[in-house]
Protein backbone atom coordinates (compact mmCIF):
# COMPACT_ATOMS: atom_id res chain seq x y z
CA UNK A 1 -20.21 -11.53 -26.40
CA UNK A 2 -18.17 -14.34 -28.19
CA UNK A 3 -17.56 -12.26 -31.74
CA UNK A 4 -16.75 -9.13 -29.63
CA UNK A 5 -14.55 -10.06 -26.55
CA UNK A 6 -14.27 -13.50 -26.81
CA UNK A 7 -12.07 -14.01 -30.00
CA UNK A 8 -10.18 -10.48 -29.63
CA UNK A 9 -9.09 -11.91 -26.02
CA UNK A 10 -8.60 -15.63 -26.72
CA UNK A 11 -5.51 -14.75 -29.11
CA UNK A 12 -3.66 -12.52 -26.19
CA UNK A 13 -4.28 -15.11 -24.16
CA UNK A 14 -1.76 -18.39 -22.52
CA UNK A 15 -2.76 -21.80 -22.83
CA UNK A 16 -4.11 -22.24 -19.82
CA UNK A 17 -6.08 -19.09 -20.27
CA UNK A 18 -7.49 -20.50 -23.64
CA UNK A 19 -8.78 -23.62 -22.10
CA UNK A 20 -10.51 -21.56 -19.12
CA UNK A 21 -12.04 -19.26 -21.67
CA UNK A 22 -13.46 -21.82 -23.55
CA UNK A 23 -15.05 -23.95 -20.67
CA UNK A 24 -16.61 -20.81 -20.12
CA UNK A 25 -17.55 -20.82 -23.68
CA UNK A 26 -19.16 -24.03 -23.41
CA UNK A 27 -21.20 -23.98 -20.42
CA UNK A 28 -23.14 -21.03 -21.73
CA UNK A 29 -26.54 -21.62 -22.48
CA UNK A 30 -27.72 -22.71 -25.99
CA UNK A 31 -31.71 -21.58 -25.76
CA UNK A 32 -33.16 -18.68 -24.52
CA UNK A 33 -34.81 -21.47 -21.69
CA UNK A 34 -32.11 -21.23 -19.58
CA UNK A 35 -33.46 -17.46 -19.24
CA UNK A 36 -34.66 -17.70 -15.74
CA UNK A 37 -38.63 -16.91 -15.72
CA UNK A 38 -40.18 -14.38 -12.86
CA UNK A 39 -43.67 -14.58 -11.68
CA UNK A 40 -46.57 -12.58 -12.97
CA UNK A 41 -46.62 -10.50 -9.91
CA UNK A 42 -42.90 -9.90 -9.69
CA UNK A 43 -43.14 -6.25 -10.30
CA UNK A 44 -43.36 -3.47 -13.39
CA UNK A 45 -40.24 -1.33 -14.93
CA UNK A 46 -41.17 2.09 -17.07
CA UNK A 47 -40.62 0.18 -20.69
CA UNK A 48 -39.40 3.24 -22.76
CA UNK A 49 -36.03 3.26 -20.58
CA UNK A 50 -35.50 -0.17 -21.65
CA UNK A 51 -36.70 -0.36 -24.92
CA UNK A 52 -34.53 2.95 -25.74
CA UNK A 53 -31.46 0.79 -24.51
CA UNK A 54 -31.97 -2.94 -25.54
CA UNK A 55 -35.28 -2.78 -27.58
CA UNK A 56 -33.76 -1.27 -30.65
CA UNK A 57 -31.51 -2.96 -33.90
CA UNK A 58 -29.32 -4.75 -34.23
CA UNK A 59 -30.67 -6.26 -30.40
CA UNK A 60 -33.66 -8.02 -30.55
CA UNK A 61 -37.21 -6.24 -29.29
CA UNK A 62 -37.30 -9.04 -26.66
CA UNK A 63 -33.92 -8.06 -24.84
CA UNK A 64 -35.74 -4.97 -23.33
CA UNK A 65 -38.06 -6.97 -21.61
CA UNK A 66 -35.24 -9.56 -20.14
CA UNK A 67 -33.18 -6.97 -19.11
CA UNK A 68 -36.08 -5.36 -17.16
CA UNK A 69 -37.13 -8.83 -15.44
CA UNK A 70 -33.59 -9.47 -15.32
CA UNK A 71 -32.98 -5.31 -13.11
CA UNK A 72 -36.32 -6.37 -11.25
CA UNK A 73 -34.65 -9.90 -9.90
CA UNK A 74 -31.60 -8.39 -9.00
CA UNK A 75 -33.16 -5.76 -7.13
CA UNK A 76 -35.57 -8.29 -5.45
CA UNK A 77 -32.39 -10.32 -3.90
CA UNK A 78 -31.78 -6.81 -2.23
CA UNK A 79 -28.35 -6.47 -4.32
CA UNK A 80 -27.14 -2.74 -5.37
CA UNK A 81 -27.98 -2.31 -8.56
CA UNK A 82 -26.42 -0.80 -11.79
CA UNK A 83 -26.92 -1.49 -15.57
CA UNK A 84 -23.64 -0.90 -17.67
CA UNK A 85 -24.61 0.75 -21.06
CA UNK A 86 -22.28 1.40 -23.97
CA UNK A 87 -22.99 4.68 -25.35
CA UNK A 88 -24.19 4.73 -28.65
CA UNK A 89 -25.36 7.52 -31.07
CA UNK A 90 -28.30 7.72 -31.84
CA UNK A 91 -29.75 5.30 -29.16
CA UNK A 92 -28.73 6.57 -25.45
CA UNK A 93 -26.69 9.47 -26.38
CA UNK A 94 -26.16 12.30 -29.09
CA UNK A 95 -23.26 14.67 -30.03
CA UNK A 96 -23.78 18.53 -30.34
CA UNK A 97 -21.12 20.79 -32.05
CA UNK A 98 -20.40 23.87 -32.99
CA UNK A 99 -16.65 24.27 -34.97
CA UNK A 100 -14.39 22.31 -33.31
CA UNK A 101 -16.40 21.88 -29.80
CA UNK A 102 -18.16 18.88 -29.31
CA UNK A 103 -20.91 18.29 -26.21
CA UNK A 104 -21.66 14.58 -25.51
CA UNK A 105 -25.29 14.59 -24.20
CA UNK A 106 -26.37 11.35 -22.09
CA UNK A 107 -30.18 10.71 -23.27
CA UNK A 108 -30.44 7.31 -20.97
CA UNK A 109 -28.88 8.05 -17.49
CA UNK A 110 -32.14 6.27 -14.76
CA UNK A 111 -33.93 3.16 -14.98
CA UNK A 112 -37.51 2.87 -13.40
CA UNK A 113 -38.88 -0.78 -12.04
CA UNK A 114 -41.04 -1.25 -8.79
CA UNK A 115 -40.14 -4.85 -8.22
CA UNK A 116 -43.47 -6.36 -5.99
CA UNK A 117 -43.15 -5.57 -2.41
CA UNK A 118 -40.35 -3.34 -2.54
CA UNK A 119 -41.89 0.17 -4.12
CA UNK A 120 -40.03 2.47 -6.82
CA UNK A 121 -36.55 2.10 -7.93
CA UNK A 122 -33.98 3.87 -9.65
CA UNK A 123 -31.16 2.50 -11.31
CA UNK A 124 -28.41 4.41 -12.33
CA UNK A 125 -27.59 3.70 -16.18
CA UNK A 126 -23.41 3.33 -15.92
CA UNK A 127 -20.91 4.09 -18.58
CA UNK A 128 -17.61 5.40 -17.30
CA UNK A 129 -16.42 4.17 -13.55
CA UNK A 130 -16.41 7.73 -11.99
CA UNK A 131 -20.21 7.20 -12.47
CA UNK A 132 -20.36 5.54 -9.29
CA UNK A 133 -18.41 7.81 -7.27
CA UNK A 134 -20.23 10.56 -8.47
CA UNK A 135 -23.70 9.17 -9.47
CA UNK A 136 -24.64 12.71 -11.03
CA UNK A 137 -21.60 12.19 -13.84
CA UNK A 138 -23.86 9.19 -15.44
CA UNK A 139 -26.03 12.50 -17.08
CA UNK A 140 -23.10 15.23 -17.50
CA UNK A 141 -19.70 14.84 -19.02
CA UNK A 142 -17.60 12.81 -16.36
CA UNK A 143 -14.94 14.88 -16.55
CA UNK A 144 -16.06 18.28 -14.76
CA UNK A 145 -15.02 19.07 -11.82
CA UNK A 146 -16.52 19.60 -8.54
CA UNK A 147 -16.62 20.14 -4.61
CA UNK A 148 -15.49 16.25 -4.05
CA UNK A 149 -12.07 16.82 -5.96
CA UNK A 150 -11.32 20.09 -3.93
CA UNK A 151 -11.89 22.41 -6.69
CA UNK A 152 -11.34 25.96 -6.34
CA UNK A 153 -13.62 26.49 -9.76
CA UNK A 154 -16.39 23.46 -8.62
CA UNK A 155 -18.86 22.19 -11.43
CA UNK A 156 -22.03 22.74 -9.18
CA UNK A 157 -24.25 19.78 -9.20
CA UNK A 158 -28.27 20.69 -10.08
CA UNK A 159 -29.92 19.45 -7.23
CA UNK A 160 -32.31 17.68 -9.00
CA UNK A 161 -30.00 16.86 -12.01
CA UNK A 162 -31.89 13.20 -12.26
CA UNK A 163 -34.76 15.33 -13.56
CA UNK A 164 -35.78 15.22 -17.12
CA UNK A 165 -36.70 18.99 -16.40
CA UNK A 166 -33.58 20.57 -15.13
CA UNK A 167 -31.88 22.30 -17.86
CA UNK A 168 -28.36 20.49 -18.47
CA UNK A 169 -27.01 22.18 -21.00
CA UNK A 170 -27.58 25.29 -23.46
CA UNK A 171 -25.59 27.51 -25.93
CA UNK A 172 -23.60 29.81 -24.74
CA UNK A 173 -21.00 31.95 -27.11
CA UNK A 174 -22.06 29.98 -30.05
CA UNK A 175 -21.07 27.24 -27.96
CA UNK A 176 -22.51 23.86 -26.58
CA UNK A 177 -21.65 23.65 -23.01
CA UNK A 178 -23.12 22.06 -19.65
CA UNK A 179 -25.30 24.07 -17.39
CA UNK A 180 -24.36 23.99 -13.55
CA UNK A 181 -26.51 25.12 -10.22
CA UNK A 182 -24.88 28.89 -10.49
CA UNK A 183 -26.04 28.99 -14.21
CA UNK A 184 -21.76 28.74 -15.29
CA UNK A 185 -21.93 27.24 -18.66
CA UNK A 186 -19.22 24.63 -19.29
CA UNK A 187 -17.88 23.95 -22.82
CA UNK A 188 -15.22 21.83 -24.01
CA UNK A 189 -12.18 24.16 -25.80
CA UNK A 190 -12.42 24.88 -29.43
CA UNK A 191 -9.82 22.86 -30.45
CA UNK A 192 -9.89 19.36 -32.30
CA UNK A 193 -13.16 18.48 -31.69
CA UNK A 194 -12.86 19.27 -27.81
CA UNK A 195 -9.97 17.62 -26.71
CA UNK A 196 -7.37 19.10 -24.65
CA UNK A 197 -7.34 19.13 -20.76
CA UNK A 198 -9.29 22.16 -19.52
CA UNK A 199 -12.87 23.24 -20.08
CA UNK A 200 -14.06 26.48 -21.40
CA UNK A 201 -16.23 28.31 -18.55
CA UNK A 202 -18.62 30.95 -19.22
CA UNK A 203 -19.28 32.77 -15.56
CA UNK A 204 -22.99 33.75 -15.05
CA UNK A 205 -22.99 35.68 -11.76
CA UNK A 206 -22.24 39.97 -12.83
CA UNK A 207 -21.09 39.67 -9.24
CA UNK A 208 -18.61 36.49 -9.64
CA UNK A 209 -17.12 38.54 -13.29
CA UNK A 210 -16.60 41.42 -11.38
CA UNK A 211 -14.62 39.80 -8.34
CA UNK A 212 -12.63 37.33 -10.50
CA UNK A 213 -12.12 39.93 -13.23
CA UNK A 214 -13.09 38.10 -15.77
CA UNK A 215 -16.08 36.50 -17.45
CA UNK A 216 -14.61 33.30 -19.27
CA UNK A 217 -12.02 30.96 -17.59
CA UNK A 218 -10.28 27.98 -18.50
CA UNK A 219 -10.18 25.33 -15.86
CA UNK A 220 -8.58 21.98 -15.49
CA UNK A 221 -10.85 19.02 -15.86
CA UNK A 222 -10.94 15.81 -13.87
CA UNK A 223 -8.32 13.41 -14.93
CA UNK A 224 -6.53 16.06 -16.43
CA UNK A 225 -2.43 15.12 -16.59
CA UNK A 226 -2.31 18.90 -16.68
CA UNK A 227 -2.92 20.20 -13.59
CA UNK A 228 -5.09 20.16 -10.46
CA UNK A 229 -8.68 19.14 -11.17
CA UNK A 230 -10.88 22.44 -10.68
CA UNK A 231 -7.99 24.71 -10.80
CA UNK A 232 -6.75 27.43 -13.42
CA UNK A 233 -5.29 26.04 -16.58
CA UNK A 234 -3.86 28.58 -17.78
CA UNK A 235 -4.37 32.59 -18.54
CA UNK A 236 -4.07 33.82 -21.69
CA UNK A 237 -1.69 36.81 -21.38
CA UNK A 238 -4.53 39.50 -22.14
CA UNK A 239 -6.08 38.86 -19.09
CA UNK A 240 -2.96 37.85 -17.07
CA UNK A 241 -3.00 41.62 -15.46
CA UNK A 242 -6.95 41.39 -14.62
CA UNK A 243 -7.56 38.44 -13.48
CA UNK A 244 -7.73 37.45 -9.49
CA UNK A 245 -7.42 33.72 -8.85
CA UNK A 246 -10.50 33.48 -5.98
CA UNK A 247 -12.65 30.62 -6.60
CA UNK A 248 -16.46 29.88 -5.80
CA UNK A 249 -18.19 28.45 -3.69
CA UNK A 250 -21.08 25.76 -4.73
């Protein structure tokens, strides 16, 4: 925590600032027994979540299993619970492309314990803030839109998209791109390894292509400066005269 935050903040820091960082600094513990200890019978977590988050290098293999007491305790003292997770390649997420289009897949999004006395948990695995407003983002790209932002072209949310078994994503036009509950694929533009402001979408419904006019739309994402999240981006002028700006409904 020192090497990483510590000394990158210290020198942006004032005086007084310095001196509180570093009382901080030194009342943090020098062994692992300061590690606070839990009883045999404080409960059980489903190892592989931890182990594929903290049990691989350069962590050592024993921070899985005092991150999963450490989950179980905090559940215990009936607190909400989240565990904040930096993505990383390789160990909790992996990168798909095709061209310039890029999908970010989340392999780690739920946590498992059963802390004694209390029954089955989940904990939801955070890594960008609109995680906790919209739990569902913590497995699909946090920018898609949906109902809650008043979006006339809604992402629509699997109902079980905690499920290791609902399809999230597949390849559609030669394309990576996020599966919603209609069966809309949602790809990120083909354009500098998917940036820009809008998201590629593939419609699935015959019916929906043949109200709409079209079969492929480009639709603002959340957070967009660009635009209304949800809404048309823009229309490329060959399909200016066809299409018919209706919406869907989730």
């Amino acid at each position: 925590m020192w090497s990483e935050f510590g000394r990158k903040l210290e020198k942006v820091l004032s005086p007084q600032g310095k001196r509180t960082l570093q009382a901080l600094r030194q009342a943090a513990p020098k062994t692992d027994h300061h590690i606070l200890a839990l009883s045999p019978n404080a409960g059980t977590a489903w190892r592989r979540g931890f182990t594929d988050l903290f049990g691989s290098p350069p962590l050592e293999p024993a921070w899985s299993e005092r991150m999963a007491l450490a989950v179980i305790r905090a559940i215990s003292s009936d607190r909400d619970t989240v565990v904040l997770c930096r993505r990383i390649i390789g160990r909790n997420f992996v990168v798909h492309r095709s061209a310039n289009c890029a999908l970010h897949e989340n392999r780690r999004w739920l946590l498992y314990v059963q802390p004694s006395g209390i029954g089955p948990r989940k904990v939801l695995c955070i890594h960008h803030p609109r995680n906790l407003t919209e739990r569902w983002t913590a497995r699909f790209d946090w920018r898609l839109p949906t109902i809650s932002d008043g979006a006339r072209y809604p992402f629509c949310v699997p109902s079980h998209w905690e499920k290791g078994s609902t399809q999230a994503f597949r390849t559609i036009s030669s394309k990576p791109a996020w599966v919603d509950a209609s069966g809309n694929g949602w790809a990120r533009p083909n354009i500098n390894n998917g940036a820009g402001y809008h998201w590629d979408v593939y419609i699935h419904d015959q019916q929906t292509r043949l109200e709409i006019g079209v079969d492929q739309l480009n639709i603002v994402e959340y957070g967009s400066p660009e635009g209304q999240p949800g809404f048309l981006h823009h229309i490329p002028s060959e399909k200016q005269s066809i299409i018919r700006d209706k919406g869907w409904k989730c």
